[in-house]
PDB file of N, CA and C in Angstrom:
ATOM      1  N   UNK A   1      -4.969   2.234 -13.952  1.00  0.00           N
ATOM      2  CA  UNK A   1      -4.592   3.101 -12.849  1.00  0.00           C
ATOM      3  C   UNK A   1      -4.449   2.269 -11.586  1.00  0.00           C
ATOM      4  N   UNK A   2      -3.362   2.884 -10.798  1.00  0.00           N
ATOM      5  CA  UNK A   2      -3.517   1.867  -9.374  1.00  0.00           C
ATOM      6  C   UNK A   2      -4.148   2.958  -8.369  1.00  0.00           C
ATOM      7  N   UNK A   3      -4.975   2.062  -7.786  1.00  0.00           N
ATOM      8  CA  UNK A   3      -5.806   2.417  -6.935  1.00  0.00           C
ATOM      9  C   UNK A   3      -5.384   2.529  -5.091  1.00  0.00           C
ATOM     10  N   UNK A   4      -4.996   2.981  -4.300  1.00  0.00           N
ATOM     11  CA  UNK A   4      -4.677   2.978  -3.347  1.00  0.00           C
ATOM     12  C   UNK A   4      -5.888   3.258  -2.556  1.00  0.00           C
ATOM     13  N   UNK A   5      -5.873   2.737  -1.152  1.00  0.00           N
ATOM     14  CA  UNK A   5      -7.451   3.155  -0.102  1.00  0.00           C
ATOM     15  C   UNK A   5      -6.495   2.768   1.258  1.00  0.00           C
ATOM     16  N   UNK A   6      -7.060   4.409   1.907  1.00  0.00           N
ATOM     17  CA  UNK A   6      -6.194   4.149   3.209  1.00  0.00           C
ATOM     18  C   UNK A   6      -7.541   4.106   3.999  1.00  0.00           C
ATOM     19  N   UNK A   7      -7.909   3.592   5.130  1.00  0.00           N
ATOM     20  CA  UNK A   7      -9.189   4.045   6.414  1.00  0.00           C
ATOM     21  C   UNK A   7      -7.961   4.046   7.467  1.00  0.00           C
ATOM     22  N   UNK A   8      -8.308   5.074   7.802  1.00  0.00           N
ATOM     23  CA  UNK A   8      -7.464   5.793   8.803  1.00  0.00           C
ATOM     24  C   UNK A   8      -8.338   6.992   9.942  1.00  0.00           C
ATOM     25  N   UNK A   9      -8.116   7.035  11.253  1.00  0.00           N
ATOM     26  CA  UNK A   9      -8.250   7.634  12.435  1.00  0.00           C
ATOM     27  C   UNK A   9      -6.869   8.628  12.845  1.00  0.00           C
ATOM     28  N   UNK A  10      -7.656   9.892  13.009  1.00  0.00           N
ATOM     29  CA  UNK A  10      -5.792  10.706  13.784  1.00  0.00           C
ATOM     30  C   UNK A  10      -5.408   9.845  13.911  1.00  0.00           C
ATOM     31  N   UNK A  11      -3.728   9.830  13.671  1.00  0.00           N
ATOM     32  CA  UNK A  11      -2.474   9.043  13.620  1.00  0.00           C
ATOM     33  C   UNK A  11      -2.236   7.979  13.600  1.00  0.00           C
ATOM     34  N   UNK A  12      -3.563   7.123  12.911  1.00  0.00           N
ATOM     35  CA  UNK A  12      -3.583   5.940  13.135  1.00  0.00           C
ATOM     36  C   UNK A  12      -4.266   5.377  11.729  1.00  0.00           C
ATOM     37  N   UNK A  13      -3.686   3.928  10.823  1.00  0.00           N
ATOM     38  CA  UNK A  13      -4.104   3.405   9.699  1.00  0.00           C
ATOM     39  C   UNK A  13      -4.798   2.068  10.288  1.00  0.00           C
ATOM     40  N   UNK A  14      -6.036   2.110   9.873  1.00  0.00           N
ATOM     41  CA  UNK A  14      -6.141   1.243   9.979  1.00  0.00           C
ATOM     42  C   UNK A  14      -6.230  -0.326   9.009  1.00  0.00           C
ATOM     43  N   UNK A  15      -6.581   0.517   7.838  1.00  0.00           N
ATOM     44  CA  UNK A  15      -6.113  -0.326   6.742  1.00  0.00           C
ATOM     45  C   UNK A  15      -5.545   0.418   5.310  1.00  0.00           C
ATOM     46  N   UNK A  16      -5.119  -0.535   4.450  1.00  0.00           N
ATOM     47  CA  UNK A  16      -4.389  -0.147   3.490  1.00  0.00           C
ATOM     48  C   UNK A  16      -4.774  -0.903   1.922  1.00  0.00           C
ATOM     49  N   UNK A  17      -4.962  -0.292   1.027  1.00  0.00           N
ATOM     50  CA  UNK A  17      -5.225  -1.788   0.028  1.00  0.00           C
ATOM     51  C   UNK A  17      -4.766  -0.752  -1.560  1.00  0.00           C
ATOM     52  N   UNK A  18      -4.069  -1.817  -1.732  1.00  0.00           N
ATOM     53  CA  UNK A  18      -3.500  -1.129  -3.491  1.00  0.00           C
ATOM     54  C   UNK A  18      -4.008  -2.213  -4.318  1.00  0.00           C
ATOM     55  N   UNK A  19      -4.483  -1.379  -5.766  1.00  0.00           N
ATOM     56  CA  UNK A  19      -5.064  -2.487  -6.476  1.00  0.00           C
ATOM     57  C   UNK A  19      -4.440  -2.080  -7.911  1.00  0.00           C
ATOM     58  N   UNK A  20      -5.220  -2.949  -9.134  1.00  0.00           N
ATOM     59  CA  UNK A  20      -4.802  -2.120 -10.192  1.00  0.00           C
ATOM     60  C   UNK A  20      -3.092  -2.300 -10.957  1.00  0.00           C
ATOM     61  N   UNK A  21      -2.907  -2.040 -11.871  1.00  0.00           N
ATOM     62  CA  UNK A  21      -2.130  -1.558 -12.930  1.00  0.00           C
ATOM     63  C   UNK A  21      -2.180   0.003 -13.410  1.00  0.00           C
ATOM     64  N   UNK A  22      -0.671   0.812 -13.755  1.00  0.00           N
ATOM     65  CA  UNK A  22      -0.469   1.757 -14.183  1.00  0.00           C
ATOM     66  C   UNK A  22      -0.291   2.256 -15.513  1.00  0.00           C
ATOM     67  N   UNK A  23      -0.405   1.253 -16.116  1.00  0.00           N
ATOM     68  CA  UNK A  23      -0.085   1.490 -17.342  1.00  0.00           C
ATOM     69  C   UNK A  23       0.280   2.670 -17.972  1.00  0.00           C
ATOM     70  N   UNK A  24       1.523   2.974 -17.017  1.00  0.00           N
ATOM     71  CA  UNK A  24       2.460   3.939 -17.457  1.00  0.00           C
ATOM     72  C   UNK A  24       3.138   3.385 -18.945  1.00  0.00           C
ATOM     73  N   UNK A  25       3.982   2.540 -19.175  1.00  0.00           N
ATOM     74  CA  UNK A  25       4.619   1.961 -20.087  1.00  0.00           C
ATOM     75  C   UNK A  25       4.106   0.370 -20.409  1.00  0.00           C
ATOM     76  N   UNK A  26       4.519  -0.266 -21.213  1.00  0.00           N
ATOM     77  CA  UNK A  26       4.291  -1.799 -21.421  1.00  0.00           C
ATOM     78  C   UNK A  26       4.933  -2.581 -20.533  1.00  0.00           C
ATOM     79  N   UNK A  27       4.076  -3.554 -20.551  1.00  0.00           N
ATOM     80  CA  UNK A  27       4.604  -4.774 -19.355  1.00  0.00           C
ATOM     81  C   UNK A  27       6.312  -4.980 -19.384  1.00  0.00           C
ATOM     82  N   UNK A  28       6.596  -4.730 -18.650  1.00  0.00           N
ATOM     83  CA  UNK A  28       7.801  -5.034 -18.148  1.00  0.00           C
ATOM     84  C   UNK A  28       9.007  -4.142 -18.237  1.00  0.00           C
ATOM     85  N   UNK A  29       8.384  -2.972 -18.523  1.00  0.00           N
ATOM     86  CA  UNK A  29       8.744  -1.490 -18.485  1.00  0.00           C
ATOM     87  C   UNK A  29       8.454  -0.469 -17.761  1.00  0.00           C
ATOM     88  N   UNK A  30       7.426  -0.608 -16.800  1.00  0.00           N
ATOM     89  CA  UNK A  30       5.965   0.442 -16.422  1.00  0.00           C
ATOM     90  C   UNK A  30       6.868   0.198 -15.096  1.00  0.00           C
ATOM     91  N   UNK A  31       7.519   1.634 -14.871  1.00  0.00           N
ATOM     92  CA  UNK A  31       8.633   1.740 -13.605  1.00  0.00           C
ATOM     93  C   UNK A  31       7.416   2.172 -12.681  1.00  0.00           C
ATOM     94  N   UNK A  32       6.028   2.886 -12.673  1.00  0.00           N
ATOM     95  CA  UNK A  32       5.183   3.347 -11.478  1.00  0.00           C
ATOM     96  C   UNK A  32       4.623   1.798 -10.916  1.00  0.00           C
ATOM     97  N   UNK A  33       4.551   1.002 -11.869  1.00  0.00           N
ATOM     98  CA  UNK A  33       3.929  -0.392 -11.405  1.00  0.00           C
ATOM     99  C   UNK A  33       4.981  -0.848 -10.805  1.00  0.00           C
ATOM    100  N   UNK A  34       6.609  -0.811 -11.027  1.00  0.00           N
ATOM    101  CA  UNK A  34       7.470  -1.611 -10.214  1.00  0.00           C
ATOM    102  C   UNK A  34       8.075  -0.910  -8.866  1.00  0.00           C
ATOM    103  N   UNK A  35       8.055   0.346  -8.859  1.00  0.00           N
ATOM    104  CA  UNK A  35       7.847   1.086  -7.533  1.00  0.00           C
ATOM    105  C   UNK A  35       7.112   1.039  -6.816  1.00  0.00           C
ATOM    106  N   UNK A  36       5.706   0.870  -7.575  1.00  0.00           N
ATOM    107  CA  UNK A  36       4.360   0.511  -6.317  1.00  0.00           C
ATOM    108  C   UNK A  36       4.576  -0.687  -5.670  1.00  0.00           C
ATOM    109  N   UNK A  37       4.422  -1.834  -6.463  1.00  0.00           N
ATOM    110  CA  UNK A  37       5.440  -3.036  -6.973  1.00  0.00           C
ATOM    111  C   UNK A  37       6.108  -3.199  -5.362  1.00  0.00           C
ATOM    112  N   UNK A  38       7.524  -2.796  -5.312  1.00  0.00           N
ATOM    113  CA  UNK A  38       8.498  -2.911  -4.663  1.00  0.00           C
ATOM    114  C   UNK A  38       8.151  -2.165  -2.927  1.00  0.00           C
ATOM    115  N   UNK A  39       7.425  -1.211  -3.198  1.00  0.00           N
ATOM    116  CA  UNK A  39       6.962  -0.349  -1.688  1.00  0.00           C
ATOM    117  C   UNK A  39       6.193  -1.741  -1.355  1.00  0.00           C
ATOM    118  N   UNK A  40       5.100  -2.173  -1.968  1.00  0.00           N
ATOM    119  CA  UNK A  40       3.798  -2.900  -1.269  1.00  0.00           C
ATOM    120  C   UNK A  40       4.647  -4.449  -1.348  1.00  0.00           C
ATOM    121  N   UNK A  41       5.920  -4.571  -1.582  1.00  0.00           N
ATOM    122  CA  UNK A  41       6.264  -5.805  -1.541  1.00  0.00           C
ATOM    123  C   UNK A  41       7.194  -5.821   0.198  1.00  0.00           C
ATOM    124  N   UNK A  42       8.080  -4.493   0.155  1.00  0.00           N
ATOM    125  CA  UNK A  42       8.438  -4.586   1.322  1.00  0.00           C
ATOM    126  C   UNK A  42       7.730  -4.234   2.538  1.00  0.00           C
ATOM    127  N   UNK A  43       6.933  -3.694   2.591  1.00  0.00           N
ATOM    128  CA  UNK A  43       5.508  -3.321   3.380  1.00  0.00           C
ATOM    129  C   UNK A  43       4.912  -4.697   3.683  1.00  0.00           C
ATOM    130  N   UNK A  44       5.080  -5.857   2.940  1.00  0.00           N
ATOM    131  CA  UNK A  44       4.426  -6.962   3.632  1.00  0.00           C
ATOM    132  C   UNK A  44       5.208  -7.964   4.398  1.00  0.00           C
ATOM    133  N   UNK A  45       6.649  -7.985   3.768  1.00  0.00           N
ATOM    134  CA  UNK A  45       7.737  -8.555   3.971  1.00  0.00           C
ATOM    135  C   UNK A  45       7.832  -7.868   5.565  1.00  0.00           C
ATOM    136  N   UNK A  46       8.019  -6.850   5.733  1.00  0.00           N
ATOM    137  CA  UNK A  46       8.529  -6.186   7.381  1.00  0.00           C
ATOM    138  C   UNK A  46       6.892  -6.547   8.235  1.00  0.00           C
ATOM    139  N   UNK A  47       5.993  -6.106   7.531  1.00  0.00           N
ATOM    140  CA  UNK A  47       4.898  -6.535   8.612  1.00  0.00           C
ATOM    141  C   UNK A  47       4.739  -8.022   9.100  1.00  0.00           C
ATOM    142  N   UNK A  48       4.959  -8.892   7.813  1.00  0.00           N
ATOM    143  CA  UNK A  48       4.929  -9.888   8.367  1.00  0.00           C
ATOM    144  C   UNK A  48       6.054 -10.478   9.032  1.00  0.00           C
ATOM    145  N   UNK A  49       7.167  -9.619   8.995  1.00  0.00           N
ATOM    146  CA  UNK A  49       8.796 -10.377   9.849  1.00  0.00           C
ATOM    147  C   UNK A  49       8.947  -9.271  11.559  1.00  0.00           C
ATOM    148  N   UNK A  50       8.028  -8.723  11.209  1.00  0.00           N
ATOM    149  CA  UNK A  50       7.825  -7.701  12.812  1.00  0.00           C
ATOM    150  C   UNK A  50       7.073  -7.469  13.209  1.00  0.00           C
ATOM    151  N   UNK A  51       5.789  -8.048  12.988  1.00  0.00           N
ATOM    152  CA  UNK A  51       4.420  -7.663  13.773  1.00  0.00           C
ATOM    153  C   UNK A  51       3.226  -8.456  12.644  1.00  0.00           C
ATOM    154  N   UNK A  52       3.340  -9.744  12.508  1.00  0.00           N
ATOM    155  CA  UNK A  52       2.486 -10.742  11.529  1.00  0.00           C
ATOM    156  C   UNK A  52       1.419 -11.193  12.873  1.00  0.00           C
ATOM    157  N   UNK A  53       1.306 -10.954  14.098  1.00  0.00           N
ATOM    158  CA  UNK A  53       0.042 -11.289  15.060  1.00  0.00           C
ATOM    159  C   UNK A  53      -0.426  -9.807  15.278  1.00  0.00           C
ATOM    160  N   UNK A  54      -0.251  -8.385  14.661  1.00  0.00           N
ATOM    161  CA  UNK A  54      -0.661  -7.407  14.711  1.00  0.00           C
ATOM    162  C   UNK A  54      -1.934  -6.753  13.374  1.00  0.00           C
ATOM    163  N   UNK A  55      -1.289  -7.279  12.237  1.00  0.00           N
ATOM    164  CA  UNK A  55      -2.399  -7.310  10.774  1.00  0.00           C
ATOM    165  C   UNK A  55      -2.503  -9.083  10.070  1.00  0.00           C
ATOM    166  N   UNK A  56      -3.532  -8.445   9.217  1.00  0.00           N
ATOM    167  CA  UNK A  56      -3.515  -9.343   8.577  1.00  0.00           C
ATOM    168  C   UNK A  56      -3.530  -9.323   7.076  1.00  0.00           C
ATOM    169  N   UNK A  57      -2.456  -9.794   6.376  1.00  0.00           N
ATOM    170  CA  UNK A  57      -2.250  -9.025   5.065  1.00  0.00           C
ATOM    171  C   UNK A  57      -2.887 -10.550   4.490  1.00  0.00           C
ATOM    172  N   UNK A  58      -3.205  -9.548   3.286  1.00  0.00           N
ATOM    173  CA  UNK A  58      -3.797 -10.988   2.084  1.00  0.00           C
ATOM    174  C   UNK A  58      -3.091 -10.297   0.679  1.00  0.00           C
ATOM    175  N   UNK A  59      -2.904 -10.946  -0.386  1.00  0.00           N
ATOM    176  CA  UNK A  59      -2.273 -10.520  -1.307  1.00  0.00           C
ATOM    177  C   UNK A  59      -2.727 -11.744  -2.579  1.00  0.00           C
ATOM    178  N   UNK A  60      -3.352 -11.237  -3.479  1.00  0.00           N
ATOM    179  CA  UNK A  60      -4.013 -11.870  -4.837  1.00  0.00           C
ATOM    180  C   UNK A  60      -3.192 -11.781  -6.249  1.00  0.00           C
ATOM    181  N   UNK A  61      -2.926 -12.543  -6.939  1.00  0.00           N
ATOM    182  CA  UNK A  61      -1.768 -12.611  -7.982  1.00  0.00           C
ATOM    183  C   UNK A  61      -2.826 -12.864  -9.128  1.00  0.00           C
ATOM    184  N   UNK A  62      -3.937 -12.306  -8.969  1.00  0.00           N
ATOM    185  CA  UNK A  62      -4.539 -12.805  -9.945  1.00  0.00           C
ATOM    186  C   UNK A  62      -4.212 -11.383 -11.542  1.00  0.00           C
ATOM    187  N   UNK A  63      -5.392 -11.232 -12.161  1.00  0.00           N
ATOM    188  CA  UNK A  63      -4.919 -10.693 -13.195  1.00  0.00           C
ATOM    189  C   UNK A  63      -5.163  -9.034 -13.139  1.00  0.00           C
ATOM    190  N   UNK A  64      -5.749  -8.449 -11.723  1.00  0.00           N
ATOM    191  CA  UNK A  64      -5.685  -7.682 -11.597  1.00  0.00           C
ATOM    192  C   UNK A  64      -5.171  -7.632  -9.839  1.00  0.00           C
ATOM    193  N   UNK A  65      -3.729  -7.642 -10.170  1.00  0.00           N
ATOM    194  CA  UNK A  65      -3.157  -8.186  -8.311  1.00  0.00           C
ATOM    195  C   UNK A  65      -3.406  -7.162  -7.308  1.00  0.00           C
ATOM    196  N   UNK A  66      -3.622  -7.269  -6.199  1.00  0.00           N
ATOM    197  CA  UNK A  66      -4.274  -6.639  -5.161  1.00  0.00           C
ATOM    198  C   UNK A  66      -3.686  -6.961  -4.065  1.00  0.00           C
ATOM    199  N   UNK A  67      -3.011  -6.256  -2.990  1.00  0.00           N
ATOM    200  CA  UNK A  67      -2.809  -6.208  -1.974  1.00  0.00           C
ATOM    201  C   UNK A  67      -3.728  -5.667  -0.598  1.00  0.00           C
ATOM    202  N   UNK A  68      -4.152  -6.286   0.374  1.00  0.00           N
ATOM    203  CA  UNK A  68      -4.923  -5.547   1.415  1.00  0.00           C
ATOM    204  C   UNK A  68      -4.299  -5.804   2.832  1.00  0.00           C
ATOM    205  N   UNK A  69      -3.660  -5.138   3.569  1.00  0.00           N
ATOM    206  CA  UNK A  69      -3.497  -5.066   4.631  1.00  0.00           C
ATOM    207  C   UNK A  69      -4.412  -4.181   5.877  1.00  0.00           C
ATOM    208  N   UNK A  70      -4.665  -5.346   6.539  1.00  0.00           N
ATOM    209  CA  UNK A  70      -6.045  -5.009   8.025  1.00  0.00           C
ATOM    210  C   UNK A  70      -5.209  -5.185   9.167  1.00  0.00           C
ATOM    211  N   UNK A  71      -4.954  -3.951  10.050  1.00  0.00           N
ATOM    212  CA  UNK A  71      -4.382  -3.964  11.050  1.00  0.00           C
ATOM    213  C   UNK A  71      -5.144  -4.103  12.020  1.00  0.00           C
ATOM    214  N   UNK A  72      -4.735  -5.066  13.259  1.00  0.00           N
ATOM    215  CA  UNK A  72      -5.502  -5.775  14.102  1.00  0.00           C
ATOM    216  C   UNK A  72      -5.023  -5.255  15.623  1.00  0.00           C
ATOM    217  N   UNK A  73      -3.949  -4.910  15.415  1.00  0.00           N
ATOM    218  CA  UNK A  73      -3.140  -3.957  16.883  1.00  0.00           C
ATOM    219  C   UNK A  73      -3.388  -2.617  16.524  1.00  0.00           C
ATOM    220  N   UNK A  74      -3.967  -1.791  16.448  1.00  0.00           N
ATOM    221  CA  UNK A  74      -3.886  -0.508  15.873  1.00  0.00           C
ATOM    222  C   UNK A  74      -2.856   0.452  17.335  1.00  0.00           C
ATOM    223  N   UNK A  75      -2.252  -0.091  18.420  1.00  0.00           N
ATOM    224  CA  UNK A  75      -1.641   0.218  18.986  1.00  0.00           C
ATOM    225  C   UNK A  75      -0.062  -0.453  19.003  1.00  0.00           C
ATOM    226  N   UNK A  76       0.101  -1.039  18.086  1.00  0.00           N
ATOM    227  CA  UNK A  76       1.346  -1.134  17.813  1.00  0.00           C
ATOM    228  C   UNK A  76       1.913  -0.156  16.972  1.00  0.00           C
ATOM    229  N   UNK A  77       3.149   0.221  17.515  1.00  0.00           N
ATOM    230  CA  UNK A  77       3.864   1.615  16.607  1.00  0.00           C
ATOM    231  C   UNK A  77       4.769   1.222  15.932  1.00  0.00           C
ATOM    232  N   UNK A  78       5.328  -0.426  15.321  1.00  0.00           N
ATOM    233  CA  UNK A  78       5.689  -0.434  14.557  1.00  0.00           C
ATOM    234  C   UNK A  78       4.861  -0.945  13.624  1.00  0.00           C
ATOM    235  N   UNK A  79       4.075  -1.173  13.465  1.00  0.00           N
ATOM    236  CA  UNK A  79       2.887  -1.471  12.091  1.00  0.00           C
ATOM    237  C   UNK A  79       2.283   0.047  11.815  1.00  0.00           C
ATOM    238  N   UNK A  80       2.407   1.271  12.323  1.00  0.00           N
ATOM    239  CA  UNK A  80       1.945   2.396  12.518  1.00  0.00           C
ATOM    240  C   UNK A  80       3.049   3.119  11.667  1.00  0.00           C
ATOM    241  N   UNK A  81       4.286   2.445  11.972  1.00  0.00           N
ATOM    242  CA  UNK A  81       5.337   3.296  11.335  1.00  0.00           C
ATOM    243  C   UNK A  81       5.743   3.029   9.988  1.00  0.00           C
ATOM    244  N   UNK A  82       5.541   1.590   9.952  1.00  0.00           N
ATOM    245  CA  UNK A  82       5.540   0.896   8.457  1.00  0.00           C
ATOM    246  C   UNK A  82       4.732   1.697   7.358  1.00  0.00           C
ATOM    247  N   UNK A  83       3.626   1.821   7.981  1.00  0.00           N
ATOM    248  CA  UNK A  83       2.231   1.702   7.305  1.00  0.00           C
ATOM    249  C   UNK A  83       1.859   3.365   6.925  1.00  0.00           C
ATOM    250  N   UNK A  84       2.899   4.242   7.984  1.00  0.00           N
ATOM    251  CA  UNK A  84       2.865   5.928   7.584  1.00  0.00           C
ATOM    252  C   UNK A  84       3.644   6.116   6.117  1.00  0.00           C
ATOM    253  N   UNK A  85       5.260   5.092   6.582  1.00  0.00           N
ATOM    254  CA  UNK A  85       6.404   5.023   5.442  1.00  0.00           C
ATOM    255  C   UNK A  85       5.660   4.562   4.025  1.00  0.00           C
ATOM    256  N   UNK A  86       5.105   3.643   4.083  1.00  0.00           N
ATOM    257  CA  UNK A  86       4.907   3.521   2.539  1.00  0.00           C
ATOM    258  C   UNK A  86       3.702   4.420   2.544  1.00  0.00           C
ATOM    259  N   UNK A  87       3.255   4.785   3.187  1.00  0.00           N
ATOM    260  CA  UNK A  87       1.856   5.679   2.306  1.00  0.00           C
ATOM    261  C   UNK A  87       2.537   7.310   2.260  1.00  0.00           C
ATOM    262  N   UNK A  88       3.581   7.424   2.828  1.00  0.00           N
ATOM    263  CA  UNK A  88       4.556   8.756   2.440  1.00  0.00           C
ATOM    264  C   UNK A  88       5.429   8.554   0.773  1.00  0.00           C
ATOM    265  N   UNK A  89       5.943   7.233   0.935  1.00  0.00           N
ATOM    266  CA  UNK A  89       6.590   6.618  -0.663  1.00  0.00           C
ATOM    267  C   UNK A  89       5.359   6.419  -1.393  1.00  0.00           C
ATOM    268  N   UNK A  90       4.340   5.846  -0.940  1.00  0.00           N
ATOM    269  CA  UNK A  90       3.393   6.177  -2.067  1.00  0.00           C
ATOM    270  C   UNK A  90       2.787   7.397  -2.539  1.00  0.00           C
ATOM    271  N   UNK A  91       2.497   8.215  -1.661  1.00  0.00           N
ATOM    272  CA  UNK A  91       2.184   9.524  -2.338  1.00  0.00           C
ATOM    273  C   UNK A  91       2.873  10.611  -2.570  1.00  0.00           C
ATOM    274  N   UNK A  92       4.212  10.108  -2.571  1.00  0.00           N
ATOM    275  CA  UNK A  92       5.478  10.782  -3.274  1.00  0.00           C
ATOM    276  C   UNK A  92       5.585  10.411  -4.735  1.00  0.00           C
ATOM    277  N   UNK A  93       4.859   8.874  -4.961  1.00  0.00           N
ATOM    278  CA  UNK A  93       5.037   8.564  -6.492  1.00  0.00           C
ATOM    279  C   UNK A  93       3.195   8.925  -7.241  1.00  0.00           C
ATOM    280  N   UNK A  94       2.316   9.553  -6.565  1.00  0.00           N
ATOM    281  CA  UNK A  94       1.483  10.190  -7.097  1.00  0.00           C
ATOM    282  C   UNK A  94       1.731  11.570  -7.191  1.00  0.00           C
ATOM    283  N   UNK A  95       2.805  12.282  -6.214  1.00  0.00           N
ATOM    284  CA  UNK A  95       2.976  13.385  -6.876  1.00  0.00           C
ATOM    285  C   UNK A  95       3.564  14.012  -8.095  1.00  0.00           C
ATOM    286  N   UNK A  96       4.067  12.800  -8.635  1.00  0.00           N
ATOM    287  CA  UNK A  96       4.951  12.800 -10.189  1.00  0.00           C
ATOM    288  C   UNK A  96       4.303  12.212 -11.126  1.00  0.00           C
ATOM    289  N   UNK A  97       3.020  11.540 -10.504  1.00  0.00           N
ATOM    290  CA  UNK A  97       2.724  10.759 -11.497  1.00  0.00           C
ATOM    291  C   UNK A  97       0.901  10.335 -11.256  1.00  0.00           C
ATOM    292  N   UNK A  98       0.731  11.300 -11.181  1.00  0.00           N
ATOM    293  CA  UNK A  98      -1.105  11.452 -10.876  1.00  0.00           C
ATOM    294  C   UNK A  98      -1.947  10.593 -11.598  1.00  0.00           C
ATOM    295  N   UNK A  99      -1.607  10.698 -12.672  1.00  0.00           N
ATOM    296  CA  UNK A  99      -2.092   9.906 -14.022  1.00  0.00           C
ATOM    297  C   UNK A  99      -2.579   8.258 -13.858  1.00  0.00           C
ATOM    298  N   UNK A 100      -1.562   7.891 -13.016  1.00  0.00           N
ATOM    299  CA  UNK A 100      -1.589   6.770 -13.298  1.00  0.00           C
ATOM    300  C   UNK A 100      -1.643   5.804 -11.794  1.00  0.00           C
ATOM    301  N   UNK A 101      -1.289   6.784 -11.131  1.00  0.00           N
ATOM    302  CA  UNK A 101      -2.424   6.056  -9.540  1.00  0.00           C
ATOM    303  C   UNK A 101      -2.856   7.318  -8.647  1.00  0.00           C
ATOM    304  N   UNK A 102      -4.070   6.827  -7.850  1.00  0.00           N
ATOM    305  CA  UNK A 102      -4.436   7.644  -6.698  1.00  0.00           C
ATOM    306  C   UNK A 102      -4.748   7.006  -5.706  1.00  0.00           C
ATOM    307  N   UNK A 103      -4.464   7.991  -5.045  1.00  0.00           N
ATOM    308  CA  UNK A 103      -4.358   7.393  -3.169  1.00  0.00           C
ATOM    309  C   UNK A 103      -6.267   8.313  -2.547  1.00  0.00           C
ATOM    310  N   UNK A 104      -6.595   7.571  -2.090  1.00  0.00           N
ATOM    311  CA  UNK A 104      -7.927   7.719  -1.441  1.00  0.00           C
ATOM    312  C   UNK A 104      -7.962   7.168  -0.148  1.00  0.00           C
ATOM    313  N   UNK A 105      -8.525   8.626   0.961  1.00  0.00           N
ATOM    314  CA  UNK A 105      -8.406   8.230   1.837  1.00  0.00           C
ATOM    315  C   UNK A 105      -9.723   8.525   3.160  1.00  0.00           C
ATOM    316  N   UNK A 106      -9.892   7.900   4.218  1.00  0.00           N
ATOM    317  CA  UNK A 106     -11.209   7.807   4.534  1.00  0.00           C
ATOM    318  C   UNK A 106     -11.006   7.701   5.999  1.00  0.00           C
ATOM    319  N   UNK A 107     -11.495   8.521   6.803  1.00  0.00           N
ATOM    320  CA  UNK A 107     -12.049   8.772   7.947  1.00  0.00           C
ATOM    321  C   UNK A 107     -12.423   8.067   8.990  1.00  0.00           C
ATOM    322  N   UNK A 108     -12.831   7.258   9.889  1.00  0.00           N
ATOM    323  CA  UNK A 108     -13.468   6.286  10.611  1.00  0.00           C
ATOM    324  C   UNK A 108     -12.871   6.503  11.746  1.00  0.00           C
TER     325      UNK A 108
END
């Protein structure tokens, strides 16, 4: 299952972290892993090409790959806007597909 964790304040993220495999289908078939995949790939790509002195993303290729993004401007509104967009595309692909990731989210 992929694991999503938002900590978030009214209108504001402060962090983000996807972990995990979906094992919707077999490797190199499993379209929820290459959608998650592709959101958390361009989500790092724009943060870091428009606001890389605002978070600080880390990203692990190990055998269970993990993405964590820590926002450090929490008053920048384009890391705010990034960071609403994929967690709207992400829990557009848990609403079709519950099974196989969840989004968890937390208060602070």
């Amino acid at each position: 299952m992929i694991r999503v964790s938002v900590s978030q304040s009214p209108q504001k993220i402060h962090s983000l972290s996807i972990s995990g495999h979906a094992a919707f289908a077999k490797h190199g078939e499993d379209l929820v892993c290459a959608g998650v995949s592709s959101i958390a790939t361009g989500a790092l790509n724009a943060l870091d090409q428009i606001a890389s002195q605002s978070c600080e993303l880390r990203l692990s290729n190990e055998d269970d790959a993990s993405i964590e993004i820590s926002v450090l401007d929490l008053e920048n509104r384009d890391v705010q806007i990034i960071l609403h967009t994929v967690l709207i595309q992400l829990e557009t692909i848990e609403n079709q597909y519950s099974k196989y990731i969840h989004i968890s989210k937390e208060e602070v």
